[in-house]
PDB file of N, CA and C in Angstrom:
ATOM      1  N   UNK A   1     -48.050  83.469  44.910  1.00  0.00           N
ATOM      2  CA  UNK A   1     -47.339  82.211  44.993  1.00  0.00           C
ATOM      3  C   UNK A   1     -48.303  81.072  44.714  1.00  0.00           C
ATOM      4  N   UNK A   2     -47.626  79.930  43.857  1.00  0.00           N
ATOM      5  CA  UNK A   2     -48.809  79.091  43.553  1.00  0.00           C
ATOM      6  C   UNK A   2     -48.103  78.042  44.424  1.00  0.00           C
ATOM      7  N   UNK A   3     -49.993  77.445  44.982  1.00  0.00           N
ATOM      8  CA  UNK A   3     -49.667  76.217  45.632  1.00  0.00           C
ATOM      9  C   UNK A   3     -50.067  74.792  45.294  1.00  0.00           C
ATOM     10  N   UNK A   4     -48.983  74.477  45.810  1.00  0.00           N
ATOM     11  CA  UNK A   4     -48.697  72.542  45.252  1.00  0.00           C
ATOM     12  C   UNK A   4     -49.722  72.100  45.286  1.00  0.00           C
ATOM     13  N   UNK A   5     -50.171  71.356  44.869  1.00  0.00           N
ATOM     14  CA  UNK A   5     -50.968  70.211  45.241  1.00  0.00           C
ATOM     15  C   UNK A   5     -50.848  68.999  45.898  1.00  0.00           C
ATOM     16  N   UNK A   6     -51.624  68.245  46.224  1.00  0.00           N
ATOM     17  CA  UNK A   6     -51.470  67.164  46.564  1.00  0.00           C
ATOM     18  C   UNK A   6     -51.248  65.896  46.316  1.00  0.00           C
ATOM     19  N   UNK A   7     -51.715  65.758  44.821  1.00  0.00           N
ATOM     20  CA  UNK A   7     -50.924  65.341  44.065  1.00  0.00           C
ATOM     21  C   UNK A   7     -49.423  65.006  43.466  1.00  0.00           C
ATOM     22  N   UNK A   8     -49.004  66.856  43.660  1.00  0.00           N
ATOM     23  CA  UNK A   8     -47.606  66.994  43.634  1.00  0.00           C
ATOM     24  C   UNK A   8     -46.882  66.973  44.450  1.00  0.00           C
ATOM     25  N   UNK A   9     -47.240  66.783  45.701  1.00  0.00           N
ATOM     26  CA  UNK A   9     -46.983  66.594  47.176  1.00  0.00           C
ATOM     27  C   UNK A   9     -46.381  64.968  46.619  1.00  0.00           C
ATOM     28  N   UNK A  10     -47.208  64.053  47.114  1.00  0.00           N
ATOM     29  CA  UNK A  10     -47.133  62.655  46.715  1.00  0.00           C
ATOM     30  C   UNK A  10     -46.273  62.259  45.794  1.00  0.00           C
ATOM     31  N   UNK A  11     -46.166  62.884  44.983  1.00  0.00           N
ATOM     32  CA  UNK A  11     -44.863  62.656  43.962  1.00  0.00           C
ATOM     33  C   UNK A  11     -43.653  62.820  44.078  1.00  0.00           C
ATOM     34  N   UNK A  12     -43.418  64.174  44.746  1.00  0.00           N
ATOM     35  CA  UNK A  12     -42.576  64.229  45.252  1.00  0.00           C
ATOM     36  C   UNK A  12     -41.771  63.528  46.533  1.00  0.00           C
ATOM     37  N   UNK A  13     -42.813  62.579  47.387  1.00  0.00           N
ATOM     38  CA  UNK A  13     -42.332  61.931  48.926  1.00  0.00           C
ATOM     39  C   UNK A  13     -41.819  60.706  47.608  1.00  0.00           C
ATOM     40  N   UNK A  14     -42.632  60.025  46.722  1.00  0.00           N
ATOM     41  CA  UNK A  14     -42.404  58.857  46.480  1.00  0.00           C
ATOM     42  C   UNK A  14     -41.213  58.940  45.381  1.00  0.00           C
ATOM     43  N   UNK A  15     -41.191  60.299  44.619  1.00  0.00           N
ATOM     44  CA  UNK A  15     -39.332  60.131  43.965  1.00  0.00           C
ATOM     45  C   UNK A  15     -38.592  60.263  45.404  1.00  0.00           C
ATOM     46  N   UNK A  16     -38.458  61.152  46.231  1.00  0.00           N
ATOM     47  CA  UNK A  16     -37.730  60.908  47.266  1.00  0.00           C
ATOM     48  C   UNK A  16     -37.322  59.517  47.838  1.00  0.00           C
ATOM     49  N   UNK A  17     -37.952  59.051  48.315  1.00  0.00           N
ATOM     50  CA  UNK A  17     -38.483  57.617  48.677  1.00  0.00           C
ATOM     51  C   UNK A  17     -37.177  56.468  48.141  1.00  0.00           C
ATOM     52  N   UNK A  18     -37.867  56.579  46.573  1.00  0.00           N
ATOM     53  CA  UNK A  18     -36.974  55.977  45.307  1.00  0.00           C
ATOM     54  C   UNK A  18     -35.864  56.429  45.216  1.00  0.00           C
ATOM     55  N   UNK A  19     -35.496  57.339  45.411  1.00  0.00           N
ATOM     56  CA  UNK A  19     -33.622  57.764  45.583  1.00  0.00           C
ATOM     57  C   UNK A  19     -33.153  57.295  46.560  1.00  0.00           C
ATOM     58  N   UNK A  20     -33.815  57.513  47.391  1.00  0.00           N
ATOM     59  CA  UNK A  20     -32.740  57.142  48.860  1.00  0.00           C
ATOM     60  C   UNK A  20     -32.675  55.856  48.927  1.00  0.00           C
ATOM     61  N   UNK A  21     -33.817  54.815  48.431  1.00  0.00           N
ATOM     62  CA  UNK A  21     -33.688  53.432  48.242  1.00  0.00           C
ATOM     63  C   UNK A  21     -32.995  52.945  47.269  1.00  0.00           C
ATOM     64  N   UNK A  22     -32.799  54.130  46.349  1.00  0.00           N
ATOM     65  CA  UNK A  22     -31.501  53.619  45.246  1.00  0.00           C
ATOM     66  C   UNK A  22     -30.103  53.625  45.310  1.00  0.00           C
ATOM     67  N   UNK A  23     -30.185  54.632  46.468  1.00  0.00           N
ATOM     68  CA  UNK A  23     -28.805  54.586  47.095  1.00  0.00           C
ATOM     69  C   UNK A  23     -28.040  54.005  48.089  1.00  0.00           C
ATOM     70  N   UNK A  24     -28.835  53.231  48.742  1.00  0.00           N
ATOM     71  CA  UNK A  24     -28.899  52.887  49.911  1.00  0.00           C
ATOM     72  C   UNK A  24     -28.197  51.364  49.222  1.00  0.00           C
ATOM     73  N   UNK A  25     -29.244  50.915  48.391  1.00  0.00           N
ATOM     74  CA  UNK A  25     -28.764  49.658  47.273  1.00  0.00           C
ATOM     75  C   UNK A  25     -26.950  49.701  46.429  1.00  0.00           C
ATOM     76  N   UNK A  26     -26.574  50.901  46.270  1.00  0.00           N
ATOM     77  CA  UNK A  26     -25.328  51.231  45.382  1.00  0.00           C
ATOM     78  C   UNK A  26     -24.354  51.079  45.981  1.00  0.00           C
ATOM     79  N   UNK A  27     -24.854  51.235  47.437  1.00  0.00           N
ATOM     80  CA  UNK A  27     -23.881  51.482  48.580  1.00  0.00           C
ATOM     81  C   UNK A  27     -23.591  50.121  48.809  1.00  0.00           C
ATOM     82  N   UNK A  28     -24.824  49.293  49.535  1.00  0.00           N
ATOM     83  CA  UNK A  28     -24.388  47.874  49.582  1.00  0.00           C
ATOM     84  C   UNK A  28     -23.779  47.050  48.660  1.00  0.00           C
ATOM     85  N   UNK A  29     -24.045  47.277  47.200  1.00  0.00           N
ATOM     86  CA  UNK A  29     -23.460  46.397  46.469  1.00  0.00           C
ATOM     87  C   UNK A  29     -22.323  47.389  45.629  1.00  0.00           C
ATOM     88  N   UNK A  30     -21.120  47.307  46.714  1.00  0.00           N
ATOM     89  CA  UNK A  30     -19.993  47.954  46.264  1.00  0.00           C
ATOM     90  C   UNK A  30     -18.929  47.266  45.221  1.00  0.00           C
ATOM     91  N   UNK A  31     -18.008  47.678  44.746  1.00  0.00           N
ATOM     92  CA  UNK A  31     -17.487  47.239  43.466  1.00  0.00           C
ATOM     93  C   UNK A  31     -15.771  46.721  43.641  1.00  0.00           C
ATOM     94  N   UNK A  32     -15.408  46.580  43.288  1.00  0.00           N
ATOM     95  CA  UNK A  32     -13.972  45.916  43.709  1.00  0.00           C
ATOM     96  C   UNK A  32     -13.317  47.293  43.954  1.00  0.00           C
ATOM     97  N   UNK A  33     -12.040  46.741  44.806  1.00  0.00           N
ATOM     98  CA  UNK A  33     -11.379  47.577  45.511  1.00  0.00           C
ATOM     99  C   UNK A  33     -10.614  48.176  44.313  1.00  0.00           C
ATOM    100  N   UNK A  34     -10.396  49.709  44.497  1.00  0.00           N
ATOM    101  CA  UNK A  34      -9.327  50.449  43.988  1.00  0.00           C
ATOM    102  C   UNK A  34      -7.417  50.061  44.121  1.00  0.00           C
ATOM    103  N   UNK A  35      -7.161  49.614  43.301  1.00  0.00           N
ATOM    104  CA  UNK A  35      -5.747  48.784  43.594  1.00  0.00           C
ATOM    105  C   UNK A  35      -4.805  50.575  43.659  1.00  0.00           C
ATOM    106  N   UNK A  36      -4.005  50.846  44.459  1.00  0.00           N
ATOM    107  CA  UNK A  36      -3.141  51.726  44.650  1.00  0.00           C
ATOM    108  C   UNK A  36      -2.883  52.512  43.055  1.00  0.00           C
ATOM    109  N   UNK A  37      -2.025  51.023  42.078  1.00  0.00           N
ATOM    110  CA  UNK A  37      -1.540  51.139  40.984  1.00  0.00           C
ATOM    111  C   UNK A  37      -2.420  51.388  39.829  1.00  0.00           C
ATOM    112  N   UNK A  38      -3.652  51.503  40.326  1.00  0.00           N
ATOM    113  CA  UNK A  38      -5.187  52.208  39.209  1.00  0.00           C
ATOM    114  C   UNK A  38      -4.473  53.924  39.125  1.00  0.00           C
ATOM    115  N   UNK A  39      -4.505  54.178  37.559  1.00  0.00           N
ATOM    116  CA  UNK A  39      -3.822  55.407  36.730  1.00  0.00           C
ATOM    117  C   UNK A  39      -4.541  56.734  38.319  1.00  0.00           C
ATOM    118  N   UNK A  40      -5.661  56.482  38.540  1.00  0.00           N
ATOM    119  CA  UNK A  40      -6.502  58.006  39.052  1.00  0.00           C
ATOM    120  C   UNK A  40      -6.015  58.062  40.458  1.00  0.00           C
ATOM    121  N   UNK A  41      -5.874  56.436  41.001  1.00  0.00           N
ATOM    122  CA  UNK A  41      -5.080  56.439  42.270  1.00  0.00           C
ATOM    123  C   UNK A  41      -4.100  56.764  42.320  1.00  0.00           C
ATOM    124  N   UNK A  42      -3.213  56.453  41.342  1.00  0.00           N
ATOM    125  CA  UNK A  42      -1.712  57.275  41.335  1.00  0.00           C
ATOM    126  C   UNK A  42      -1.867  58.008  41.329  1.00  0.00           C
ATOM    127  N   UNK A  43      -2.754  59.147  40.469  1.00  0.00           N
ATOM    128  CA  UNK A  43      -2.443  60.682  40.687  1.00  0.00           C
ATOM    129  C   UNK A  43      -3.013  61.611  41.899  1.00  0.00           C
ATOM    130  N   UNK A  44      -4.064  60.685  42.043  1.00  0.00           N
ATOM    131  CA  UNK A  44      -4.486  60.996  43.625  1.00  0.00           C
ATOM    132  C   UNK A  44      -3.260  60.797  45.056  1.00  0.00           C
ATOM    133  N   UNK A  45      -2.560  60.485  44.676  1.00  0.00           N
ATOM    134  CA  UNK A  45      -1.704  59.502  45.730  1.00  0.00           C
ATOM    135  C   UNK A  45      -2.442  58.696  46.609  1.00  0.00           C
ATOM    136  N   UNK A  46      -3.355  57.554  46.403  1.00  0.00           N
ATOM    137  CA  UNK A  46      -4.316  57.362  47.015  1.00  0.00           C
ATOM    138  C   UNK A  46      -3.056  55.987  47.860  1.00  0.00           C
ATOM    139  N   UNK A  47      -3.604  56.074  48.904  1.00  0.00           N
ATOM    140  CA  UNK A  47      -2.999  54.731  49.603  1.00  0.00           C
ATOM    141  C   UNK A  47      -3.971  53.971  50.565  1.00  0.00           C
ATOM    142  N   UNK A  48      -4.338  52.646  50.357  1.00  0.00           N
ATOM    143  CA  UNK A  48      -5.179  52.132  51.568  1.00  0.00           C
ATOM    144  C   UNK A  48      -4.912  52.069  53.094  1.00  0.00           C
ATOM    145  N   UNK A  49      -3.863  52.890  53.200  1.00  0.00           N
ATOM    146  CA  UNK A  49      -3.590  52.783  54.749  1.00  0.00           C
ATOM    147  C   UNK A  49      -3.170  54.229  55.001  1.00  0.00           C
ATOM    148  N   UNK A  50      -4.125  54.928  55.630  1.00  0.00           N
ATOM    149  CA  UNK A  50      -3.601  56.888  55.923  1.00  0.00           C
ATOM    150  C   UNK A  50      -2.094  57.069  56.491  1.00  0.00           C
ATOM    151  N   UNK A  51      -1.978  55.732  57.115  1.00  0.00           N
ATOM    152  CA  UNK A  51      -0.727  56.085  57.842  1.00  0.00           C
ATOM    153  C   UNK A  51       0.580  55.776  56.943  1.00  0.00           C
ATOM    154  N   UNK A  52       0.313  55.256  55.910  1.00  0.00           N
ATOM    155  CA  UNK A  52       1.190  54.614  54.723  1.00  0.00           C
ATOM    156  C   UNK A  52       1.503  55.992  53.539  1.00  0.00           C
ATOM    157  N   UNK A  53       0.900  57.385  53.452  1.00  0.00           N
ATOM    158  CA  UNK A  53       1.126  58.155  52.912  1.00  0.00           C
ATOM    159  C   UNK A  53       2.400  58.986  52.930  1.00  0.00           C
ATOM    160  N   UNK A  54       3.066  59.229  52.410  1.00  0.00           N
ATOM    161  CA  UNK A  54       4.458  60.084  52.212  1.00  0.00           C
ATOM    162  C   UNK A  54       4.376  61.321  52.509  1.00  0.00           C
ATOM    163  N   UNK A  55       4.525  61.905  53.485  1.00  0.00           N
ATOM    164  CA  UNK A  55       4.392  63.339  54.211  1.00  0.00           C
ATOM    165  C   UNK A  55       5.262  64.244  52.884  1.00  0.00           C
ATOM    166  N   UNK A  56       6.692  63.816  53.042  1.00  0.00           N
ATOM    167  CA  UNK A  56       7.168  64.088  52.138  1.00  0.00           C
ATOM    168  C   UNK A  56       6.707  64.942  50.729  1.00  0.00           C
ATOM    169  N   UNK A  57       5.500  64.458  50.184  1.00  0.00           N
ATOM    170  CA  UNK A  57       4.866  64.785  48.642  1.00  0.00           C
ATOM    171  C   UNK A  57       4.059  65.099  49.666  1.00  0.00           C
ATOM    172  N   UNK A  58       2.822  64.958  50.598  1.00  0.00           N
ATOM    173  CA  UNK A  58       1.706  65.154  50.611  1.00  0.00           C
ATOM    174  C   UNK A  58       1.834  65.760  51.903  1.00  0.00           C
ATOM    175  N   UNK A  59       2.865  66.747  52.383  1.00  0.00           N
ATOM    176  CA  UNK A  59       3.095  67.722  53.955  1.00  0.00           C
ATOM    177  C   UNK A  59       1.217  68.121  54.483  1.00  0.00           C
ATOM    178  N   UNK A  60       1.009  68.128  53.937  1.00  0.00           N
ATOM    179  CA  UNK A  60      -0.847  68.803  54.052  1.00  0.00           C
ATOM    180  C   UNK A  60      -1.415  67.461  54.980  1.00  0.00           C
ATOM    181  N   UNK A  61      -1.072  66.704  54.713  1.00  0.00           N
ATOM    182  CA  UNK A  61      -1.562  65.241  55.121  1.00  0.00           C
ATOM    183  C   UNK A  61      -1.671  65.110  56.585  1.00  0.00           C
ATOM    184  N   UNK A  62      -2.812  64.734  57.406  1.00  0.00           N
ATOM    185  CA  UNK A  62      -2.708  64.545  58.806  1.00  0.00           C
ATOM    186  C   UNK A  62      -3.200  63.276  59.009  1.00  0.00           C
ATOM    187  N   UNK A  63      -2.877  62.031  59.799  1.00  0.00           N
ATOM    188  CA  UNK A  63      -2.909  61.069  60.489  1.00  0.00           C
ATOM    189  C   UNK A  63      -4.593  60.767  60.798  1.00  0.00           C
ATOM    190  N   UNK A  64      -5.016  61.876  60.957  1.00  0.00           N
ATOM    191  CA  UNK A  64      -6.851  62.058  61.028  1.00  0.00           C
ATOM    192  C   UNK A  64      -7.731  61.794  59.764  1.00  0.00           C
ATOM    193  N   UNK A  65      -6.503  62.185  59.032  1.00  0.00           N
ATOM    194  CA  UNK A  65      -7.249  62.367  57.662  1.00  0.00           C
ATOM    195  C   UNK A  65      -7.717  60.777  56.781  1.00  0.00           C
ATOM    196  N   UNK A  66      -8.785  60.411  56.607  1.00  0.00           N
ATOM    197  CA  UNK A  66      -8.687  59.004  55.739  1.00  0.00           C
ATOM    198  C   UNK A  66     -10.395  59.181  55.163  1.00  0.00           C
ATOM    199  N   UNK A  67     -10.386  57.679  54.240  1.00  0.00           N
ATOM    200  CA  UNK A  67     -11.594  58.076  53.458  1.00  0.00           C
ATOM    201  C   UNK A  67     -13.117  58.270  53.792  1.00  0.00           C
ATOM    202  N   UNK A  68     -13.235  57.226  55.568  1.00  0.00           N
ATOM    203  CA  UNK A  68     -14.350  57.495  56.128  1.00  0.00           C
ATOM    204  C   UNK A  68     -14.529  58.300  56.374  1.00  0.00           C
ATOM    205  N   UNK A  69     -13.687  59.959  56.724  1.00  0.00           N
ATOM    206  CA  UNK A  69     -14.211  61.449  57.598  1.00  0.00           C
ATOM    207  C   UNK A  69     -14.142  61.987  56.190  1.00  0.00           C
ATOM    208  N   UNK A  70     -14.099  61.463  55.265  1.00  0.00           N
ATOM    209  CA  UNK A  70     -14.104  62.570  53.648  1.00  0.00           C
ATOM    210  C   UNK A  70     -15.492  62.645  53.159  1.00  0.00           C
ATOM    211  N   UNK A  71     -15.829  64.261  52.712  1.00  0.00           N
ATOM    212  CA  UNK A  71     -16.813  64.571  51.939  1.00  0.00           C
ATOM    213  C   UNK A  71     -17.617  63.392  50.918  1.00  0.00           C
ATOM    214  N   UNK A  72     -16.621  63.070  50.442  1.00  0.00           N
ATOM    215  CA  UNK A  72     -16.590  62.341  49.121  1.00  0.00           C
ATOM    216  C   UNK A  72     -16.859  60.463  49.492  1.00  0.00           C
ATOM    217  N   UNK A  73     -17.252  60.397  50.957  1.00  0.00           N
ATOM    218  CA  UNK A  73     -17.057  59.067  51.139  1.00  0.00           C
ATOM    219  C   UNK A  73     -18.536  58.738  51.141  1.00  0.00           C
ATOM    220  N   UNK A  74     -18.651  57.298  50.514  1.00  0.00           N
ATOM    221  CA  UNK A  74     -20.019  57.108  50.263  1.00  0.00           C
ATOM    222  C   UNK A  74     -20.141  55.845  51.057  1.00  0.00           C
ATOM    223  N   UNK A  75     -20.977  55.801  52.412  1.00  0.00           N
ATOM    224  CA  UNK A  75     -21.034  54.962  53.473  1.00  0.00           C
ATOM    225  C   UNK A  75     -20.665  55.133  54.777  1.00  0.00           C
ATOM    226  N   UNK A  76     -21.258  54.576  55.399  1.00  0.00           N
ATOM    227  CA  UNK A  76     -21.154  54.996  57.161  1.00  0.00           C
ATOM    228  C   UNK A  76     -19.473  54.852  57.402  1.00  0.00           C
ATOM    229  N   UNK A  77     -19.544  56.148  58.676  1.00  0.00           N
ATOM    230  CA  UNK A  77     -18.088  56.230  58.709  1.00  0.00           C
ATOM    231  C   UNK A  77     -17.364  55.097  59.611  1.00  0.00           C
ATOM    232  N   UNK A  78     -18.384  54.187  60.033  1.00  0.00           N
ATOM    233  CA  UNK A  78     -17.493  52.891  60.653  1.00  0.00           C
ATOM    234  C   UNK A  78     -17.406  51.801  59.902  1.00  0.00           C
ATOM    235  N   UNK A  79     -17.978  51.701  57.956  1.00  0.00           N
ATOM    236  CA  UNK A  79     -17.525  51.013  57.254  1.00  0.00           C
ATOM    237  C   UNK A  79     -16.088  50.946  56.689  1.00  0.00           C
ATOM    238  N   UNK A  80     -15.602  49.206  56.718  1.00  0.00           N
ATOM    239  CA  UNK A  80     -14.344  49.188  57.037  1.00  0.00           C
ATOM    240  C   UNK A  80     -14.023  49.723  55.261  1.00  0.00           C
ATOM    241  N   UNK A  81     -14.715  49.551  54.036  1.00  0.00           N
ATOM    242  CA  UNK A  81     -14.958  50.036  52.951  1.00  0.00           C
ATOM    243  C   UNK A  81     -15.815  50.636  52.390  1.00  0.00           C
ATOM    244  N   UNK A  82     -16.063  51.577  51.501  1.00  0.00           N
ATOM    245  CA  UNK A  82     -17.328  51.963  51.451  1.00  0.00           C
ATOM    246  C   UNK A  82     -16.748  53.006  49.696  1.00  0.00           C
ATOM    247  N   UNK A  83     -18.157  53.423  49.510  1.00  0.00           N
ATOM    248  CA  UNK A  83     -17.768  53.777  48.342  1.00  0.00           C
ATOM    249  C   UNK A  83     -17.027  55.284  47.866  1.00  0.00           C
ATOM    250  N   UNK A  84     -16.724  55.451  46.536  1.00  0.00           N
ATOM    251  CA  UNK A  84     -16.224  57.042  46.859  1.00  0.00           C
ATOM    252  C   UNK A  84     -16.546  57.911  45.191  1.00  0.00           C
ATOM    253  N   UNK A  85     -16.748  59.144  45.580  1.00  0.00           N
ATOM    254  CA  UNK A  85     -17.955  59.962  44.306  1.00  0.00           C
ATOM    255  C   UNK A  85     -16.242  59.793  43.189  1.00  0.00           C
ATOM    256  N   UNK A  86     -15.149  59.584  43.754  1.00  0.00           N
ATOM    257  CA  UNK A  86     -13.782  59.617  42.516  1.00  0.00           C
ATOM    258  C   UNK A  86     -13.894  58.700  41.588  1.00  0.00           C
ATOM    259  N   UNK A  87     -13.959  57.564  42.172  1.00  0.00           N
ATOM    260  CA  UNK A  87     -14.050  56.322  41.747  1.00  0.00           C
ATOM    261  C   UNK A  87     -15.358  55.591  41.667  1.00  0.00           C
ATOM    262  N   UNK A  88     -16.049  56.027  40.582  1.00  0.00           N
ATOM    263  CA  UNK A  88     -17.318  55.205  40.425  1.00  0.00           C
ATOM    264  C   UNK A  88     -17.107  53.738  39.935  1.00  0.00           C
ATOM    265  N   UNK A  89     -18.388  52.874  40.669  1.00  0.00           N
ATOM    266  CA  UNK A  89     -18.280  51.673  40.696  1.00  0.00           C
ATOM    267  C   UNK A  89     -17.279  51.000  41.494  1.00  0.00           C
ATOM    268  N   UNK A  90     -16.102  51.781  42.264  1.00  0.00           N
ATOM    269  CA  UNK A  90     -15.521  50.870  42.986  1.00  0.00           C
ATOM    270  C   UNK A  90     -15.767  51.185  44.494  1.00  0.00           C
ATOM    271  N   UNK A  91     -14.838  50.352  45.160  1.00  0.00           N
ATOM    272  CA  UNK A  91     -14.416  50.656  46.796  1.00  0.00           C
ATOM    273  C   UNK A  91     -13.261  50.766  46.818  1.00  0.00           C
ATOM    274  N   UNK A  92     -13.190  51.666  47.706  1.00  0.00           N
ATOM    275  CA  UNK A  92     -12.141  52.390  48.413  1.00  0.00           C
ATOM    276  C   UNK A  92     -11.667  51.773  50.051  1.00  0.00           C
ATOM    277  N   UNK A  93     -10.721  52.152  51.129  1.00  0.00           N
ATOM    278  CA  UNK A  93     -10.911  51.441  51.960  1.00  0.00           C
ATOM    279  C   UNK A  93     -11.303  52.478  52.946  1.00  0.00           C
ATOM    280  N   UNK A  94     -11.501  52.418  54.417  1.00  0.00           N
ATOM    281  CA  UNK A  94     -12.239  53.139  55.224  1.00  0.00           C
ATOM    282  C   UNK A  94     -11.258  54.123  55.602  1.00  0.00           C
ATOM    283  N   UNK A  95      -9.735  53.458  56.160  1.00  0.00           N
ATOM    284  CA  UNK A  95      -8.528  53.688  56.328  1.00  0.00           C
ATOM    285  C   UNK A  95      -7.805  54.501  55.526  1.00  0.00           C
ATOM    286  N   UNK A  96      -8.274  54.308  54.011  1.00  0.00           N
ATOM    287  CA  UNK A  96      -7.635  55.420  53.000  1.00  0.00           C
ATOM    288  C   UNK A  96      -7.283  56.644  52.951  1.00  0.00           C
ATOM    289  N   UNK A  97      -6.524  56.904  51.886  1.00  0.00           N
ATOM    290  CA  UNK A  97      -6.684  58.534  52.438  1.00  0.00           C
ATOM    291  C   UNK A  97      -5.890  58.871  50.392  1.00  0.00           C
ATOM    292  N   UNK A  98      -6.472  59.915  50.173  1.00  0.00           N
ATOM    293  CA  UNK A  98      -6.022  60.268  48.954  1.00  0.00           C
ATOM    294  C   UNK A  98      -5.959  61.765  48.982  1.00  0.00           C
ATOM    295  N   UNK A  99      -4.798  62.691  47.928  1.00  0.00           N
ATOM    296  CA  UNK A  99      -5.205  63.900  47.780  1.00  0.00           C
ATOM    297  C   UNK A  99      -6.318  64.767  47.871  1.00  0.00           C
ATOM    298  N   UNK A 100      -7.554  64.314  47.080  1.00  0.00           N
ATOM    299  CA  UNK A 100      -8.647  64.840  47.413  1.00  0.00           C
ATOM    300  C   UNK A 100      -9.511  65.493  48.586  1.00  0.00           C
ATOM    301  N   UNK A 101      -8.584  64.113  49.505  1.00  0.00           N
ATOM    302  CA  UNK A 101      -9.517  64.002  51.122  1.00  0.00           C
ATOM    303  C   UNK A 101      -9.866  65.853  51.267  1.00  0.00           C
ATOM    304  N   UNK A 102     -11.885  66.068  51.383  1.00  0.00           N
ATOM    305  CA  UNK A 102     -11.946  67.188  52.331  1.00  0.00           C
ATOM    306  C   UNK A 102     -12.906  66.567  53.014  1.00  0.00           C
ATOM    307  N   UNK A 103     -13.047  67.601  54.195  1.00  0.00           N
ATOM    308  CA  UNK A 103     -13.358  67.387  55.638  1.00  0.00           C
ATOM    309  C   UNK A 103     -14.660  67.375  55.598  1.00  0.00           C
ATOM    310  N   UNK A 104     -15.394  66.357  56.066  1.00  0.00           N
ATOM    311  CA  UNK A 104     -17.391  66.440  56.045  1.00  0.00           C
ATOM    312  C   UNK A 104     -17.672  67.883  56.804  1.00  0.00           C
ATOM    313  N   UNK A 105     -18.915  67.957  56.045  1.00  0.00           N
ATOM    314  CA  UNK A 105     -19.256  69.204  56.542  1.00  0.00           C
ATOM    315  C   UNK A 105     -20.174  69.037  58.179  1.00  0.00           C
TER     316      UNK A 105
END
């Protein structure tokens, strides 16, 4: 087994470093809200309010379910918006809830 160096040590903390500070940045400067009537939200059935979803079409759907406890949610789960890996460049709301929604691991 070959071993790293220290060199390559260091390189590796400081790309680390640089990602997480790049993300950390993407997050804060979030992008306008996803309007319901956006083509990907419709097919998502995305709605800004979990409790505003149609059981009806979406029976799978639970009251628990919204965009802050989703895999896919990009930002702390007590942001009232935050971002989401569907919709790049925009925000989503915290409250949301779309087809996609799965459960953080």
């Amino acid at each position: 087994m070959k071993q790293a160096s220290r060199r390559t040590f260091m390189f590796q903390v400081v790309a680390t470093g640089t990602a997480l500070v790049a993300s950390r940045a993407a997050v804060a400067q979030l992008g306008p809200a996803v309007p319901e009537t956006d083509p990907t939200a419709v097919a998502l059935g995305y709605k800004e309010d979990t409790t505003k979803v149609d059981a009806k079409k979406f029976p799978k759907h639970s009251a628990s379910q919204k965009c802050s406890n989703c895999a896919l949610w990009v930002g702390k789960p007590t942001d009232a918006a935050g971002g989401c890996s569907l919709f790049a460049g925009k925000s989503v709301k915290g409250n949301g809830w779309c087809s996609a929604w799965a459960k953080k691991a």
